[in-house]
Protein backbone atom coordinates (compact mmCIF):
# COMPACT_ATOMS: atom_id res chain seq x y z
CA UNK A 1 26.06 -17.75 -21.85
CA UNK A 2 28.62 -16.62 -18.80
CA UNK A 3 26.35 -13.39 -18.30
CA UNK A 4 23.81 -16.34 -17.50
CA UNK A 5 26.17 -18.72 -15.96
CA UNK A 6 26.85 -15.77 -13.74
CA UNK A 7 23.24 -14.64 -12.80
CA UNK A 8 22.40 -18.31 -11.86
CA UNK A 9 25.75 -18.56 -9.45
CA UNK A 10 24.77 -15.71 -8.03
CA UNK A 11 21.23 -16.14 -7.09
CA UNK A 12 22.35 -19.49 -5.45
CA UNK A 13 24.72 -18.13 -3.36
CA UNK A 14 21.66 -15.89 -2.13
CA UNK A 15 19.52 -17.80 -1.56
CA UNK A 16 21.69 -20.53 0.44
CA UNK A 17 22.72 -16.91 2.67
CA UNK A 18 19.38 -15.93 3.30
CA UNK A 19 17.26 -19.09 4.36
CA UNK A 20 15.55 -19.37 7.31
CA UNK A 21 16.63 -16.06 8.70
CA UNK A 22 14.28 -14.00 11.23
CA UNK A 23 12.84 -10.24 10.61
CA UNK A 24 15.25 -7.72 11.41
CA UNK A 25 13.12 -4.49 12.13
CA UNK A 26 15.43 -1.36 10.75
CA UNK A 27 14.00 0.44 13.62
CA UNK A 28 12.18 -0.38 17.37
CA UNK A 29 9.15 1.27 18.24
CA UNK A 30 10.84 3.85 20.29
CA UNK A 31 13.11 4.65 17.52
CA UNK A 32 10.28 5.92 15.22
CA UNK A 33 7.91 8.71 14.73
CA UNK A 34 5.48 8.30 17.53
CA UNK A 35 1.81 8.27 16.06
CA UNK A 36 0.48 10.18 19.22
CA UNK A 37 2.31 13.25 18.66
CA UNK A 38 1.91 14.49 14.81
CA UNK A 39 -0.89 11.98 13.17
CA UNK A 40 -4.44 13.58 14.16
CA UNK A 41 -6.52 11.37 16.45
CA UNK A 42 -9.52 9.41 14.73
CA UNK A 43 -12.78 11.20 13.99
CA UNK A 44 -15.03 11.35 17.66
CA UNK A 45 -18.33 9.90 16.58
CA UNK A 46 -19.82 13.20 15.47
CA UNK A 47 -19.09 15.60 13.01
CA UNK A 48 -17.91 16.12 9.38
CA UNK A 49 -14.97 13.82 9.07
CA UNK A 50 -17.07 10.78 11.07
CA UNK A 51 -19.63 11.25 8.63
CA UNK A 52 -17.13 10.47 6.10
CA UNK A 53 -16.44 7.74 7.24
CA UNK A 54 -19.77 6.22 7.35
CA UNK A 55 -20.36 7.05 3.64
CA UNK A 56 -17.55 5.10 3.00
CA UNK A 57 -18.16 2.51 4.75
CA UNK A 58 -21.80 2.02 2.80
CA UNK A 59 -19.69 2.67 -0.18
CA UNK A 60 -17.29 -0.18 0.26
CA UNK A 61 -20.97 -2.56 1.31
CA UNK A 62 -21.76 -1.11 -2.20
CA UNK A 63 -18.50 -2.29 -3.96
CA UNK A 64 -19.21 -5.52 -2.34
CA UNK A 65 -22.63 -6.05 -4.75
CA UNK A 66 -21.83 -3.99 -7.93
CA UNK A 67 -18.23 -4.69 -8.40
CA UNK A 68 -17.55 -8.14 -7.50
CA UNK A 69 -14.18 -8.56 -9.50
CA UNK A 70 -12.59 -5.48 -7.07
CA UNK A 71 -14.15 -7.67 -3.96
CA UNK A 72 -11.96 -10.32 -4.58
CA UNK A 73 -9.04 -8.57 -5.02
CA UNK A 74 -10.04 -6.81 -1.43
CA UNK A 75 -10.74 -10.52 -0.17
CA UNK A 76 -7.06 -11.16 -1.63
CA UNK A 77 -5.55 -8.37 0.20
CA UNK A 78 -7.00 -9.31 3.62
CA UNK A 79 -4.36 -11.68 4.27
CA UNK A 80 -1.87 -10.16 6.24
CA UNK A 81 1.46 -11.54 4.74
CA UNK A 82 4.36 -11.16 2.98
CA UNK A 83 3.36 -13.67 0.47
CA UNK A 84 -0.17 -11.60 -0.37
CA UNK A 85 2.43 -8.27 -0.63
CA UNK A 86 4.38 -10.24 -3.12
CA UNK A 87 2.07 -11.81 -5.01
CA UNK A 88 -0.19 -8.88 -5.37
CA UNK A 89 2.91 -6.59 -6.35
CA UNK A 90 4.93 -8.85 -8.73
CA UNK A 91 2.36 -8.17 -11.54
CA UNK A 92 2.57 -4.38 -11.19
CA UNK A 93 6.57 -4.45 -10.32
CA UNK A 94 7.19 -6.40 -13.38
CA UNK A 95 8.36 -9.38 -12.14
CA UNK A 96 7.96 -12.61 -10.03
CA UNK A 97 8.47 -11.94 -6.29
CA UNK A 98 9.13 -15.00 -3.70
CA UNK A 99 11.41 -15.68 -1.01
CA UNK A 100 12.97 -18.13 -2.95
CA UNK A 101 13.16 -16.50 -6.33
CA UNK A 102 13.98 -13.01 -5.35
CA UNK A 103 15.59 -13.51 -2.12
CA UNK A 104 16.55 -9.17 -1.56
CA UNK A 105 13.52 -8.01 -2.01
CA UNK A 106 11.94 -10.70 0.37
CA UNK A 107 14.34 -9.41 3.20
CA UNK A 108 14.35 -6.14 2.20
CA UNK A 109 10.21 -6.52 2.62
CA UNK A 110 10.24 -9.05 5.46
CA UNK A 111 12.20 -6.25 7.84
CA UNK A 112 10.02 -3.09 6.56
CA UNK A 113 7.26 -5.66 7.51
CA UNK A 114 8.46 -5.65 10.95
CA UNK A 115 9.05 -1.79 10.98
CA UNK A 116 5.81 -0.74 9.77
CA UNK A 117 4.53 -3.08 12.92
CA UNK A 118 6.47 -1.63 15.44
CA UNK A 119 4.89 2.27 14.59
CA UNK A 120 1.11 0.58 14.24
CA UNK A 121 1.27 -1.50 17.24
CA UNK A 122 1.17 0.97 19.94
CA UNK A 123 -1.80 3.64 18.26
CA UNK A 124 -3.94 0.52 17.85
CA UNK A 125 -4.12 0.07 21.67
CA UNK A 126 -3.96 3.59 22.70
CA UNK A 127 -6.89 4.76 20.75
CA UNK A 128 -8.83 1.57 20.94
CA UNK A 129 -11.14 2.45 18.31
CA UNK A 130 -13.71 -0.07 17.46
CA UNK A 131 -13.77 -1.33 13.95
CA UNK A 132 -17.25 -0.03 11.53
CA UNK A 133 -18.38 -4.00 11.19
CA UNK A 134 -18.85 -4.22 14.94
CA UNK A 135 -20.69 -0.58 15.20
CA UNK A 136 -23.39 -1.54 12.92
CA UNK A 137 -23.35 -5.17 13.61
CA UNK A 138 -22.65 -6.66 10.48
CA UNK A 139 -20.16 -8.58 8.84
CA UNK A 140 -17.17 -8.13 6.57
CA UNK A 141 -16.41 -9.86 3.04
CA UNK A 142 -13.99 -12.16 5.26
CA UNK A 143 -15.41 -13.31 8.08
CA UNK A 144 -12.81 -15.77 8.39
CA UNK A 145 -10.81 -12.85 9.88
CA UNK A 146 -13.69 -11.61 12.13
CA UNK A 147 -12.45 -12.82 15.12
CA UNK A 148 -9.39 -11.54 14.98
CA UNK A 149 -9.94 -8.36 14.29
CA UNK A 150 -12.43 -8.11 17.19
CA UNK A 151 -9.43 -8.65 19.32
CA UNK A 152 -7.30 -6.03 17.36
CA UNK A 153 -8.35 -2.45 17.01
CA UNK A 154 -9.13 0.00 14.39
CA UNK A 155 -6.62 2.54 13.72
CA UNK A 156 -4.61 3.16 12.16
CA UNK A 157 -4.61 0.23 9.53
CA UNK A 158 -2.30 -2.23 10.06
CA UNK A 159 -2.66 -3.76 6.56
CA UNK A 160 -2.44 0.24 4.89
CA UNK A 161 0.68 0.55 6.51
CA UNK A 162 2.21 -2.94 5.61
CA UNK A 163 0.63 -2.31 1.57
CA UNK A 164 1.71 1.64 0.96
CA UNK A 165 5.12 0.78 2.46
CA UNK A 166 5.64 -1.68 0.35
CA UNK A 167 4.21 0.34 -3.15
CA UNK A 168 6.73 3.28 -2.45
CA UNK A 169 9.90 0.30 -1.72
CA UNK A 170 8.97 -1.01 -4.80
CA UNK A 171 8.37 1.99 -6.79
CA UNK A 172 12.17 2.81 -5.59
CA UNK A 173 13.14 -0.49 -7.15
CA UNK A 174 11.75 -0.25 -10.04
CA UNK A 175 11.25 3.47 -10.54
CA UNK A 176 9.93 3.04 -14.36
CA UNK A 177 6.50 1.48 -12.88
CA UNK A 178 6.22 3.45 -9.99
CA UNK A 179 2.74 4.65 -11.35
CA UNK A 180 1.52 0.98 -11.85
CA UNK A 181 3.15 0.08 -8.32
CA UNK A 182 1.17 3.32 -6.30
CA UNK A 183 -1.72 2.51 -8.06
CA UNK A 184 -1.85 -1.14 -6.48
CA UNK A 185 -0.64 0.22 -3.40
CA UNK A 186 -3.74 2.85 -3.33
CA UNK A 187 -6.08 0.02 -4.16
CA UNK A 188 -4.23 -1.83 -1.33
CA UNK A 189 -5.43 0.20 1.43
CA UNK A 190 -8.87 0.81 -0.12
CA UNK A 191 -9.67 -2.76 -0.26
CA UNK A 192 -9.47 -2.23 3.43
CA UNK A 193 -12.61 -0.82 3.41
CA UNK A 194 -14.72 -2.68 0.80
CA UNK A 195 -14.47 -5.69 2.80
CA UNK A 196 -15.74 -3.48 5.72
CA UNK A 197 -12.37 -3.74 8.21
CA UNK A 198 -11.91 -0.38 8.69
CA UNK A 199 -12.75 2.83 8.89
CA UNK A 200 -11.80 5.21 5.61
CA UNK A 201 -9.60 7.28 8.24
CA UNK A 202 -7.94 4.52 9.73
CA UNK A 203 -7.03 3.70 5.90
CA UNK A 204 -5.75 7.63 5.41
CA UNK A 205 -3.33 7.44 9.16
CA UNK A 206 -1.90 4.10 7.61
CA UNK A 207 -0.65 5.78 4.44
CA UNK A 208 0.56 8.11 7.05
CA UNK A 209 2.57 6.06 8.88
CA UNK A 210 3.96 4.31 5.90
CA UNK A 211 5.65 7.32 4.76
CA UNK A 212 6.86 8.12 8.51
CA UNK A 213 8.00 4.42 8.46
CA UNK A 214 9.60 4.86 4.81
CA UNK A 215 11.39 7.98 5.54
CA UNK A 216 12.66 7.07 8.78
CA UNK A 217 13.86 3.66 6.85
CA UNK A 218 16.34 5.72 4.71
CA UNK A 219 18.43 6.92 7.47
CA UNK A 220 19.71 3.13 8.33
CA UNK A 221 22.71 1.91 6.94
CA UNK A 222 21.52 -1.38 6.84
CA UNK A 223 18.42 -0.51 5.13
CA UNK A 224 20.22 1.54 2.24
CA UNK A 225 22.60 -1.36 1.75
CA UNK A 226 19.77 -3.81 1.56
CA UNK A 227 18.20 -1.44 -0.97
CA UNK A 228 20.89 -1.35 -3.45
CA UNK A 229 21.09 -5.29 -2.97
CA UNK A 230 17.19 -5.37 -3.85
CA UNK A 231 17.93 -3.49 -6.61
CA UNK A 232 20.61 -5.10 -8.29
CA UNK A 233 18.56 -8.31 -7.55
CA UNK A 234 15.73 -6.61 -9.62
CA UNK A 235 17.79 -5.62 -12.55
CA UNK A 236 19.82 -9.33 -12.63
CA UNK A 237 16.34 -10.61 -12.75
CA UNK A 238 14.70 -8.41 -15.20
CA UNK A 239 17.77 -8.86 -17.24
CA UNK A 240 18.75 -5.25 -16.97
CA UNK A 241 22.17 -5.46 -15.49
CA UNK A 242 25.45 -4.94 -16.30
CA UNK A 243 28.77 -7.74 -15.85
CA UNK A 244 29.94 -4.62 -13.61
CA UNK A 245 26.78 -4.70 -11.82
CA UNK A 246 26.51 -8.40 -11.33
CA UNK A 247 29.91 -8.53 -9.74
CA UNK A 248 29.06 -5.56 -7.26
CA UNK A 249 26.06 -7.43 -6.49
CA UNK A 250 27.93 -10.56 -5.40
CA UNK A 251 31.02 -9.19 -3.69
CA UNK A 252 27.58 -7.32 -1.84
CA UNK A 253 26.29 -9.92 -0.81
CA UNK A 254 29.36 -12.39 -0.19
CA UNK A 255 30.14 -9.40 2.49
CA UNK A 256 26.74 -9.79 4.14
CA UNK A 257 26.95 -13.23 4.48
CA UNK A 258 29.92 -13.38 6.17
CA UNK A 259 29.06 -10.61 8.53
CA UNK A 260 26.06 -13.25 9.39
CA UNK A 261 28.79 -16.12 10.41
């Protein structure tokens, strides 16, 4: 009964510490890997690799009649948020993710969020690549989201980026599902293409960039503390953790939030 009395003090105090607060990108676009210089350019609009991505593109119209349970996940996916990332991951994570609930992990993904943005933003513009529903004048599964993503550009894929990030964080939080995590990760970026957004090379540079974006990540303080406090979140929650473990957690993040004040 205290180990519980403990866990539910704890989360509380969390919770009340992080409300409200504003992304916190670990890195600025300047400080990471720049896209231009070591990612290859996408396909010109002839040859081998263009062709490519053409057959995938009719393959992911295909998906869109013959599998019509994967569409809808792919429809899921094509909201850009943190809430889709959570909601799609808790399942294969093993557990419940919200800002409220799981308060770590939400900042820990709310400032990757904001990382992964700052390495896609500038690419996007650069190479101005038109998306494959606009080439062949046709729509997507969401055309909801058409008209935004006629004033947004190609590659490399925004949502990839934000999705594979987010599989290999939480395959480091919960390293026993890593497989089942990657998996819905992979499916992540490939639902990109089944609802006709992008390009299957604009999908492949995202996943890319994601691991630039995740390596580069684990050379911040900040983000290494925030990972151990996403962590020990995970294995409160999952009822994995230790009284010794709890208490690190808290003195954690008691220290954070009064380095906030």
């Amino acid at each position: 009964m205290k180990k519980y009395m403990m866990m539910a003090v704890l989360m509380m105090a969390v919770v009340s510490a992080t409300a409200q607060r504003k992304p916190e990108p670990y890195f600025s676009f300047k400080e990471l890997p720049n896209m231009l210089k070591w990612c290859p350019a996408p396909p010109d609009t002839v040859g081998a690799a263009f062709a490519y991505d053409i057959m995938q593109y009719m393959w992911g119209k295909e998906m869109r009649q013959k599998d019509k349970a994967r569409t809808e996940i792919a429809i899921r996916d094509a909201v850009y948020s943190l809430e889709c990332i959570m909601q799609e991951f808790s399942e294969p994570l093993g557990l419940k993710m919200s800002e409220e609930e799981t308060p770590e992990i939400y900042t820990l993904l709310q400032d990757a969020k904001a990382t992964c943005e700052n390495i896609s933003n500038f690419p996007k513009f650069y190479y101005k690549r038109i998306r494959p529903f606009m080439r062949f004048h046709e729509h997507t599964a969401t055309p909801q989201f058409e008209p935004d993503l006629r004033r947004n550009f190609s590659y490399p894929s925004g949502h990839t980026i934000l999705g594979w990030c987010s599989a290999l964080l939480l395959s480091e939080i919960n390293p026993e599902r890593a497989d089942t995590i990657l998996k819905r990760g992979m499916m992540y970026g490939e639902s990109r293409v089944i609802v006709g957004a992008h390009w299957q090379s604009d999908v492949d540079a995202g996943r890319l960039a994601a691991a630039a974006v995740y390596a580069r990540m684990h050379t911040s303080e900040r983000f290494l503390e925030q990972m151990q406090l996403a962590r020990q979140e995970f294995r409160i929650k999952a009822g994995l953790a230790t009284i010794v473990e709890m208490k690190a957690y808290r003195k954690a993040a008691e220290k954070r939030a009064k380095s906030k004040k």
